[in-house]
PDB file of N, CA and C in Angstrom:
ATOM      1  N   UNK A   1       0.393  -1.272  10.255  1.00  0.00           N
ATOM      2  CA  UNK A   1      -0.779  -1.626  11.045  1.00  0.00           C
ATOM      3  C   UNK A   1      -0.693  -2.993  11.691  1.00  0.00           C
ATOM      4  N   UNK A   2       0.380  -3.871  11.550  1.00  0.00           N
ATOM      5  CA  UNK A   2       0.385  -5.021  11.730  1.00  0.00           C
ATOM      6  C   UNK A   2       0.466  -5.357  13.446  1.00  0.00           C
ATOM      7  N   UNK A   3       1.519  -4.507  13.492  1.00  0.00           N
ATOM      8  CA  UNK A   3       1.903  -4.334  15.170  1.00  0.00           C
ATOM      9  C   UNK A   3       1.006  -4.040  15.730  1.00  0.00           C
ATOM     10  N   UNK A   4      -0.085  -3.024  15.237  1.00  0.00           N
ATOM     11  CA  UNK A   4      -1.165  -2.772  16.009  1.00  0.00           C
ATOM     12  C   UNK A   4      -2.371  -3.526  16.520  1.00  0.00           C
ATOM     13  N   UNK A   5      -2.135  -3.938  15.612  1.00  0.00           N
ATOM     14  CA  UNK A   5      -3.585  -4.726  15.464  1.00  0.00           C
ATOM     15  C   UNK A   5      -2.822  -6.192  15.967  1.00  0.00           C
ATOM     16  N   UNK A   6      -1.732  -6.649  16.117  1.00  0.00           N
ATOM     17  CA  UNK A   6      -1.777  -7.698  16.879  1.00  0.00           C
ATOM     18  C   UNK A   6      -1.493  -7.452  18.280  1.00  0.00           C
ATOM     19  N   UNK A   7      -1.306  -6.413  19.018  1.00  0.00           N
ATOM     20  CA  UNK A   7      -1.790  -5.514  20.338  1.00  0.00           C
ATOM     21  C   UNK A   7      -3.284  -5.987  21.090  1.00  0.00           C
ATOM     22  N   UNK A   8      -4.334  -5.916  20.107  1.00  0.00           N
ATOM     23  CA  UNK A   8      -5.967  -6.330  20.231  1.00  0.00           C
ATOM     24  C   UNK A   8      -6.062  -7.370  20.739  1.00  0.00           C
ATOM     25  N   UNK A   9      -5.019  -8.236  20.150  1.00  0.00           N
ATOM     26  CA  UNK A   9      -5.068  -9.761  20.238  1.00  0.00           C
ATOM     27  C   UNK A   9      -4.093 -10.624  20.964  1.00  0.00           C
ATOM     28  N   UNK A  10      -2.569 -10.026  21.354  1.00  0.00           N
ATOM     29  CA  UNK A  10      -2.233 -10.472  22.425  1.00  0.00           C
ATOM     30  C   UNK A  10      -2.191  -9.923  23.846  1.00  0.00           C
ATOM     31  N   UNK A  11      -3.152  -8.844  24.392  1.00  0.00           N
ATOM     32  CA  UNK A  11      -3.543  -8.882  25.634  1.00  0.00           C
ATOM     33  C   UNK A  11      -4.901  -9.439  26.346  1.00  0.00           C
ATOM     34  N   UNK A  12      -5.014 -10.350  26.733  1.00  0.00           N
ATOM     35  CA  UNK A  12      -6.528 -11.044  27.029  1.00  0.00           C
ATOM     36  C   UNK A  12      -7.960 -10.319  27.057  1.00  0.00           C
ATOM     37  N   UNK A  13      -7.113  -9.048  28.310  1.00  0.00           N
ATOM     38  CA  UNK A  13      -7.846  -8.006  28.354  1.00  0.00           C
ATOM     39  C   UNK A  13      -8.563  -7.669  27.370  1.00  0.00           C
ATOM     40  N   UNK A  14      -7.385  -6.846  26.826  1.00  0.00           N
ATOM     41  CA  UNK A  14      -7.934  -6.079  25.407  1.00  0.00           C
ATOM     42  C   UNK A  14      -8.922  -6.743  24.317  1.00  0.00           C
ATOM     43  N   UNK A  15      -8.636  -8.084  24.070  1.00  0.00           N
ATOM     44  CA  UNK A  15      -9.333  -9.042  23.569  1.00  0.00           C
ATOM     45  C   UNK A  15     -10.342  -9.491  23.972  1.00  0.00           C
ATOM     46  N   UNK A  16     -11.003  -9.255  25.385  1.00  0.00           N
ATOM     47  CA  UNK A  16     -12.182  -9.471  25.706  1.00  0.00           C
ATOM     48  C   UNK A  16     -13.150  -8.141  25.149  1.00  0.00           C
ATOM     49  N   UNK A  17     -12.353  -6.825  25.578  1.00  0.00           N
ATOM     50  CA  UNK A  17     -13.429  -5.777  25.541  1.00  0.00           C
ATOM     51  C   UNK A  17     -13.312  -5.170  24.296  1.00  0.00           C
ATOM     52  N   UNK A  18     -12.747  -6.098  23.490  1.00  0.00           N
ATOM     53  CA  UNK A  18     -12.397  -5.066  22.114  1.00  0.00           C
ATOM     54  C   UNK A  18     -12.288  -5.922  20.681  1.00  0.00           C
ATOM     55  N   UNK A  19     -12.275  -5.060  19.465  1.00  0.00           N
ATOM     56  CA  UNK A  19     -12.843  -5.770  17.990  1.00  0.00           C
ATOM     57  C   UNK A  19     -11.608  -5.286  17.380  1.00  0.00           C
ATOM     58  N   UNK A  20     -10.932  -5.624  16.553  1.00  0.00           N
ATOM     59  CA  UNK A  20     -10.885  -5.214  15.429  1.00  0.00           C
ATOM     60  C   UNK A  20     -11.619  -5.344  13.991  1.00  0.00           C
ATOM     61  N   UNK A  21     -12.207  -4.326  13.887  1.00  0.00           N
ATOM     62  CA  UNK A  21     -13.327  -4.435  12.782  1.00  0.00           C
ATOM     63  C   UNK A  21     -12.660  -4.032  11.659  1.00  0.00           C
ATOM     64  N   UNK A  22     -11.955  -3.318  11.452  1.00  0.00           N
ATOM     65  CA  UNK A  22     -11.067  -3.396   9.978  1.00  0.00           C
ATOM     66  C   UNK A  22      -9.588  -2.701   9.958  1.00  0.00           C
ATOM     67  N   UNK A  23      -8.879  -2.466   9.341  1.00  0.00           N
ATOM     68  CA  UNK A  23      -7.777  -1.288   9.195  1.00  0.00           C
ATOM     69  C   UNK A  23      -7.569  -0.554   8.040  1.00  0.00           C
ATOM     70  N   UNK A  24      -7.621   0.846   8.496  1.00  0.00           N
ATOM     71  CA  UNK A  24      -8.031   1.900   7.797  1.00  0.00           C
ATOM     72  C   UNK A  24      -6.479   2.733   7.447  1.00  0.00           C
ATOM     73  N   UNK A  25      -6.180   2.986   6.112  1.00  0.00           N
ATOM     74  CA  UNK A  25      -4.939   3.414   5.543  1.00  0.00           C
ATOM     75  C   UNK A  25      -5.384   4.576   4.999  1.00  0.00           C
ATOM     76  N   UNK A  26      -4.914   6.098   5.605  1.00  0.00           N
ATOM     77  CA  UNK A  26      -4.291   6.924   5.385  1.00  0.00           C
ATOM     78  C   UNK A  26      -3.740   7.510   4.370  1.00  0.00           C
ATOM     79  N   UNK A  27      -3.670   8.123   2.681  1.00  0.00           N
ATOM     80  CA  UNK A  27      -2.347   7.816   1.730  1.00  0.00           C
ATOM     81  C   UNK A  27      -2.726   9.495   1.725  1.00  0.00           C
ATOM     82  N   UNK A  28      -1.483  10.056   1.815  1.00  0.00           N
ATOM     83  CA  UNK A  28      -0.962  11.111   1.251  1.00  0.00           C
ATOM     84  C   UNK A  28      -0.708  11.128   0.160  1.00  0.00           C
ATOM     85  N   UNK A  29      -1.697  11.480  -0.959  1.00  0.00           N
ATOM     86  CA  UNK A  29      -1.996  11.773  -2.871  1.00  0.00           C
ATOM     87  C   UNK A  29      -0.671  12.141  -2.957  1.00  0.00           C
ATOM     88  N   UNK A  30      -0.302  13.447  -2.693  1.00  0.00           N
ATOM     89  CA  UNK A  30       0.860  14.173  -3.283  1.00  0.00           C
ATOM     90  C   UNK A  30       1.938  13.785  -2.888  1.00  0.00           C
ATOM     91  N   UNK A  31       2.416  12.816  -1.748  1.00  0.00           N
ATOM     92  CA  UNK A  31       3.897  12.400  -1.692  1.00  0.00           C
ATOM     93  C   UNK A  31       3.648  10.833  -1.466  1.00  0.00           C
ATOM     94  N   UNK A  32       2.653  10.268  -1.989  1.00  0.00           N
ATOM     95  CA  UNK A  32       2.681   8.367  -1.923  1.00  0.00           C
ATOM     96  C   UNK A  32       3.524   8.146  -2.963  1.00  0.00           C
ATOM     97  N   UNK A  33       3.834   8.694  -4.433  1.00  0.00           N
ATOM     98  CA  UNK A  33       4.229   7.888  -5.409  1.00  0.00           C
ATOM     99  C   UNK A  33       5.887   7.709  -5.049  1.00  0.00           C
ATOM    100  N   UNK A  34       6.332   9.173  -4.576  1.00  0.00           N
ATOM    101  CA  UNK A  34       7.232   9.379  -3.618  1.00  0.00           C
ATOM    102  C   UNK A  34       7.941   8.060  -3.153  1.00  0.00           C
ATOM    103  N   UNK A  35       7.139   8.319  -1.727  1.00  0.00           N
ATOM    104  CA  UNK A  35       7.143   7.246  -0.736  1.00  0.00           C
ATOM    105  C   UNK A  35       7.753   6.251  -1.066  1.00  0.00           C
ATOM    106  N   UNK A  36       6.788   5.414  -2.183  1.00  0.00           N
ATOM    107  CA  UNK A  36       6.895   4.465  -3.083  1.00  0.00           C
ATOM    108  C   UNK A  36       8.002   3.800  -3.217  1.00  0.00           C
ATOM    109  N   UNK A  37       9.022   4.789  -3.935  1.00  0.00           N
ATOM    110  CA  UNK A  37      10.070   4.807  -5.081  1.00  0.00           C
ATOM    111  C   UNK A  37      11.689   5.487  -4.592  1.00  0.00           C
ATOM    112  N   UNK A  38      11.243   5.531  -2.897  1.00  0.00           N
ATOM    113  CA  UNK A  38      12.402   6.089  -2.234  1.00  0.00           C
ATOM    114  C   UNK A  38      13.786   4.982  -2.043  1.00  0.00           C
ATOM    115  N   UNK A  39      14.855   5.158  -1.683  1.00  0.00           N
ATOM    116  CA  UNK A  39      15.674   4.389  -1.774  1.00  0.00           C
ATOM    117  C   UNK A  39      15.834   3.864  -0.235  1.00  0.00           C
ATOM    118  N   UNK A  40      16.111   3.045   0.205  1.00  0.00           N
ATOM    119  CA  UNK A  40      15.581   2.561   1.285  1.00  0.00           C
ATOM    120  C   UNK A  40      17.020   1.502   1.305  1.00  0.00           C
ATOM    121  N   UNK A  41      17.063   1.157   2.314  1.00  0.00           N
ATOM    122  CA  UNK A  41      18.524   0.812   2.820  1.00  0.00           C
ATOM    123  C   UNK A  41      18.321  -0.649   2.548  1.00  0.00           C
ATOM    124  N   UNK A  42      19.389  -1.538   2.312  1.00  0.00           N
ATOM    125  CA  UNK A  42      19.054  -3.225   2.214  1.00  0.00           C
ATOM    126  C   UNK A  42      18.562  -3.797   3.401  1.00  0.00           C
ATOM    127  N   UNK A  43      17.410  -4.442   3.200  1.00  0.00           N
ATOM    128  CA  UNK A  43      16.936  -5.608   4.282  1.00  0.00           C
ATOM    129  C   UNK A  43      15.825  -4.257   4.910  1.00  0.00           C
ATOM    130  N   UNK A  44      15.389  -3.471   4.756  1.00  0.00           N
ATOM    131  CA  UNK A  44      14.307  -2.446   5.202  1.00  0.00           C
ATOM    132  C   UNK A  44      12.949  -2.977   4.061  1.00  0.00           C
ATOM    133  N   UNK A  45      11.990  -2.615   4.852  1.00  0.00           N
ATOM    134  CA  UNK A  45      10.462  -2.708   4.027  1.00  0.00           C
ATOM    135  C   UNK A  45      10.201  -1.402   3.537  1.00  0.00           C
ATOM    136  N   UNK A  46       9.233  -1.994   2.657  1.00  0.00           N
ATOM    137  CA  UNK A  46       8.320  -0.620   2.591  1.00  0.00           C
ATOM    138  C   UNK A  46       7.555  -0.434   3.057  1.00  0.00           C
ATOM    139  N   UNK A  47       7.638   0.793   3.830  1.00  0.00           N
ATOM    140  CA  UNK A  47       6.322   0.591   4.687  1.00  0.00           C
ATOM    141  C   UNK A  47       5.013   1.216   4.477  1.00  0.00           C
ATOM    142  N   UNK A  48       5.229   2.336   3.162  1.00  0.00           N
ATOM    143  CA  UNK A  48       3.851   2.485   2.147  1.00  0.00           C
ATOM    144  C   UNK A  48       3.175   1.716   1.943  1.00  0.00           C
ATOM    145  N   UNK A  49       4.107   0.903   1.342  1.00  0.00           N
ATOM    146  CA  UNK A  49       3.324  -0.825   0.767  1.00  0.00           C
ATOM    147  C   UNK A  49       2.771  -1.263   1.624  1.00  0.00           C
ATOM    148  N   UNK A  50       3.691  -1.585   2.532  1.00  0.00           N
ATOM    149  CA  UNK A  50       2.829  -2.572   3.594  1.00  0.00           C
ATOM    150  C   UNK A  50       1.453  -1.805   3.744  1.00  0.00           C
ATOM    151  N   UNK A  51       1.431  -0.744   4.340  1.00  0.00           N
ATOM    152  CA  UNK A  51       0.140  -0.222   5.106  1.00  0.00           C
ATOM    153  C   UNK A  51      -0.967  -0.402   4.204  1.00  0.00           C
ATOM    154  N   UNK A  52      -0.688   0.137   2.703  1.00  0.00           N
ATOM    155  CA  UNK A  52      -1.981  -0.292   1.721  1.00  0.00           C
ATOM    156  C   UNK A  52      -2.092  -1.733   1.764  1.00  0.00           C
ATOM    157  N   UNK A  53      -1.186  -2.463   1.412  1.00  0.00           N
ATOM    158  CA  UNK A  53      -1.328  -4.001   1.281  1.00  0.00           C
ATOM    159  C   UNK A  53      -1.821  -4.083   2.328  1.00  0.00           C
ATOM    160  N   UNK A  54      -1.963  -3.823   3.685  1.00  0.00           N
ATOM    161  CA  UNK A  54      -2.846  -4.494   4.714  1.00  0.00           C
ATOM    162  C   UNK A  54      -4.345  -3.992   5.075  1.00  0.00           C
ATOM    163  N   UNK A  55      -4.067  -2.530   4.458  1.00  0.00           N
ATOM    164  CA  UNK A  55      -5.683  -2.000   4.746  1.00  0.00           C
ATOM    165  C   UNK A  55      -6.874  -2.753   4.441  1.00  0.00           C
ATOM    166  N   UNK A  56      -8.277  -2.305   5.380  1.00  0.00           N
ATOM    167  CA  UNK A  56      -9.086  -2.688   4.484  1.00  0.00           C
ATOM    168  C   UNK A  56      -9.709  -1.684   3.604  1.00  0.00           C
ATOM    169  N   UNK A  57      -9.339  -0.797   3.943  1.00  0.00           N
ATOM    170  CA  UNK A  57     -10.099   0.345   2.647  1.00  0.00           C
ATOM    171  C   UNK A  57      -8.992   1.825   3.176  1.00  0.00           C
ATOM    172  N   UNK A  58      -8.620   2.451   1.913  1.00  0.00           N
ATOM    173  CA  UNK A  58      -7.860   3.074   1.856  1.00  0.00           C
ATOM    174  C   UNK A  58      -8.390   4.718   1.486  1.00  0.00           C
ATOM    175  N   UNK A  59      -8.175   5.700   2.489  1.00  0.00           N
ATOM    176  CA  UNK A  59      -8.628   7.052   2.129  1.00  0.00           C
ATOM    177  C   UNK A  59      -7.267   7.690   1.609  1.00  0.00           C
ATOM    178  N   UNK A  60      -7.689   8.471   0.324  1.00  0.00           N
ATOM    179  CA  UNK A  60      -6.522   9.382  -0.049  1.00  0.00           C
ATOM    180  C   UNK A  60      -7.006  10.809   0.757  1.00  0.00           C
ATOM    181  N   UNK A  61      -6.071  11.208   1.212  1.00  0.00           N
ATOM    182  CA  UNK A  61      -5.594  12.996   1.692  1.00  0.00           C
ATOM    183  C   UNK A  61      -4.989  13.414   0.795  1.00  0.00           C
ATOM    184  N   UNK A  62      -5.277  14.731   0.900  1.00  0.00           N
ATOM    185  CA  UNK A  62      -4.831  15.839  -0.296  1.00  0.00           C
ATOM    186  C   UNK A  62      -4.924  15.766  -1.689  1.00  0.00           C
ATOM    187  N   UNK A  63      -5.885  15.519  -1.713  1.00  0.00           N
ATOM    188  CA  UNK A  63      -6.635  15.456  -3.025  1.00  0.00           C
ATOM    189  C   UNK A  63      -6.788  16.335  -3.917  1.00  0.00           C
ATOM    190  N   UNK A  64      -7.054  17.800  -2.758  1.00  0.00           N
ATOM    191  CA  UNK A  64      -7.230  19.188  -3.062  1.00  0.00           C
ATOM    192  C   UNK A  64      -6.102  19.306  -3.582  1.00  0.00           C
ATOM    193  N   UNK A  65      -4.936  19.319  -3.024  1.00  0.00           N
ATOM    194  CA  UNK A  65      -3.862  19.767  -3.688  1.00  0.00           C
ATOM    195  C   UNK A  65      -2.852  19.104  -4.637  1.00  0.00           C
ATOM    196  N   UNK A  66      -3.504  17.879  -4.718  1.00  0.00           N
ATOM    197  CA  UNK A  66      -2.783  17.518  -6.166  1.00  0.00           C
ATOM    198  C   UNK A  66      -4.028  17.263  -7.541  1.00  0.00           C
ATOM    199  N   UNK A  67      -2.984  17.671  -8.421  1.00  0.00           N
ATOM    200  CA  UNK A  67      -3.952  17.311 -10.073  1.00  0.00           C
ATOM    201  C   UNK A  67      -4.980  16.272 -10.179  1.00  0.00           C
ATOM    202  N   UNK A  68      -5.495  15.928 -11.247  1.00  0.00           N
ATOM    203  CA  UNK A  68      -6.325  14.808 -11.282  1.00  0.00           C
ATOM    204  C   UNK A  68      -5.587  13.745 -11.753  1.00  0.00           C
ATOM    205  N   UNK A  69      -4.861  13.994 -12.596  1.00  0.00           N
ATOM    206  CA  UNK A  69      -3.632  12.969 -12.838  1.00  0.00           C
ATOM    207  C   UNK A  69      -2.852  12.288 -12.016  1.00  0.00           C
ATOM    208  N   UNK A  70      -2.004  13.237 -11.127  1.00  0.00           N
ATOM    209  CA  UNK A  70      -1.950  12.934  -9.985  1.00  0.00           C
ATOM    210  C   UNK A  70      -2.805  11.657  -9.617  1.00  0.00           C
ATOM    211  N   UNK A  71      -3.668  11.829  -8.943  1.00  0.00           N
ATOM    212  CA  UNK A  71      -4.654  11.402  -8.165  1.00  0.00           C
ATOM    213  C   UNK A  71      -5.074   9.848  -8.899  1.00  0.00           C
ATOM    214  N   UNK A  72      -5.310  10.176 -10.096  1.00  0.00           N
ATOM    215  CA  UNK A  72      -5.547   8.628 -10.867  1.00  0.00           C
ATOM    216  C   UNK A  72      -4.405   8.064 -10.561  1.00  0.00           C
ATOM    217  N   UNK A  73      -2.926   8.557 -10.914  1.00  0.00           N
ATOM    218  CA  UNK A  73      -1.692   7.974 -11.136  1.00  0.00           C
ATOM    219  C   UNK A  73      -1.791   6.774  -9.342  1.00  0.00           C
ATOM    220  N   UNK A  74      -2.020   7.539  -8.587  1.00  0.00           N
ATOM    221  CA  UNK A  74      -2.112   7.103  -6.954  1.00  0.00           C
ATOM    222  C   UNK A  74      -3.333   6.025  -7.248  1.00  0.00           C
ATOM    223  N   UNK A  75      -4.516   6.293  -7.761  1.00  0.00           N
ATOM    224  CA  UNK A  75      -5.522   5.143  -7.525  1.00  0.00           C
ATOM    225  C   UNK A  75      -5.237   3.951  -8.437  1.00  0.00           C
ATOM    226  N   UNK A  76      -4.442   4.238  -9.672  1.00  0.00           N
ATOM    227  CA  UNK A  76      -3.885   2.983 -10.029  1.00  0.00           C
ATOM    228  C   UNK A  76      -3.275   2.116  -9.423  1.00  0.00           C
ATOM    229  N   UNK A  77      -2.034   3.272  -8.488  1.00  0.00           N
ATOM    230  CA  UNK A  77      -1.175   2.651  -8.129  1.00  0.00           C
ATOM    231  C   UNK A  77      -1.433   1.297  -6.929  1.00  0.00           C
ATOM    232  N   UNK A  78      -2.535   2.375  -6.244  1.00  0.00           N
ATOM    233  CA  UNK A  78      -3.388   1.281  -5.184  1.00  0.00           C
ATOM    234  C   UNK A  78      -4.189   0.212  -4.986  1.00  0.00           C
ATOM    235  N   UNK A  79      -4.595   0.346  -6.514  1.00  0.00           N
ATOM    236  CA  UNK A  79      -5.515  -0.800  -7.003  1.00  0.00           C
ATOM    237  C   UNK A  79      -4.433  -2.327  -7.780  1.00  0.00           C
ATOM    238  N   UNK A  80      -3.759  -1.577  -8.090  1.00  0.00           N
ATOM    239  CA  UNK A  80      -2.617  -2.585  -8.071  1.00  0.00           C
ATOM    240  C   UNK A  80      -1.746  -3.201  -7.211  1.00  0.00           C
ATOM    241  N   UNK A  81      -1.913  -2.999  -5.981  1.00  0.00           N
ATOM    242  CA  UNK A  81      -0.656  -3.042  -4.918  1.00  0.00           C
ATOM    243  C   UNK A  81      -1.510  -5.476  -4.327  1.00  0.00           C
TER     244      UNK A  81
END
């Protein structure tokens, strides 16, 4: 979200007629822990991380289809990040 949201703010334009009022993160329940814990090449981010670490409030998707365990395992994970 970082790139995006500094878009708002370096065109004048855009910055006159426009807010950023918060940033809103996305998490896919059933493949975040995934995501997470993937192997990722040297000198690459995470870019799971990042997006929670920058949100301001975070909706989980697919909720339906994963356990409740699941689902805690993910809200720990987020509340910790």
């Amino acid at each position: 979200p970082g790139p995006v949201c500094k878009t708002f703010y370096a065109d004048p334009e855009l910055r006159m007629r426009t807010r950023v009022d918060g940033v809103l993160t996305l998490v896919d329940t059933v493949h975040f822990l995934q995501q997470l814990q993937r192997d990722r090449s040297e000198g690459s981010v995470n870019e799971s991380a990042q997006q929670v670490a920058f949100a301001d409030k975070v909706l989980l998707n697919k909720v339906d289809a994963a356990g409740l365990e699941q689902v805690a395992k993910v809200e720990e994970t987020i509340r910790g990040m």
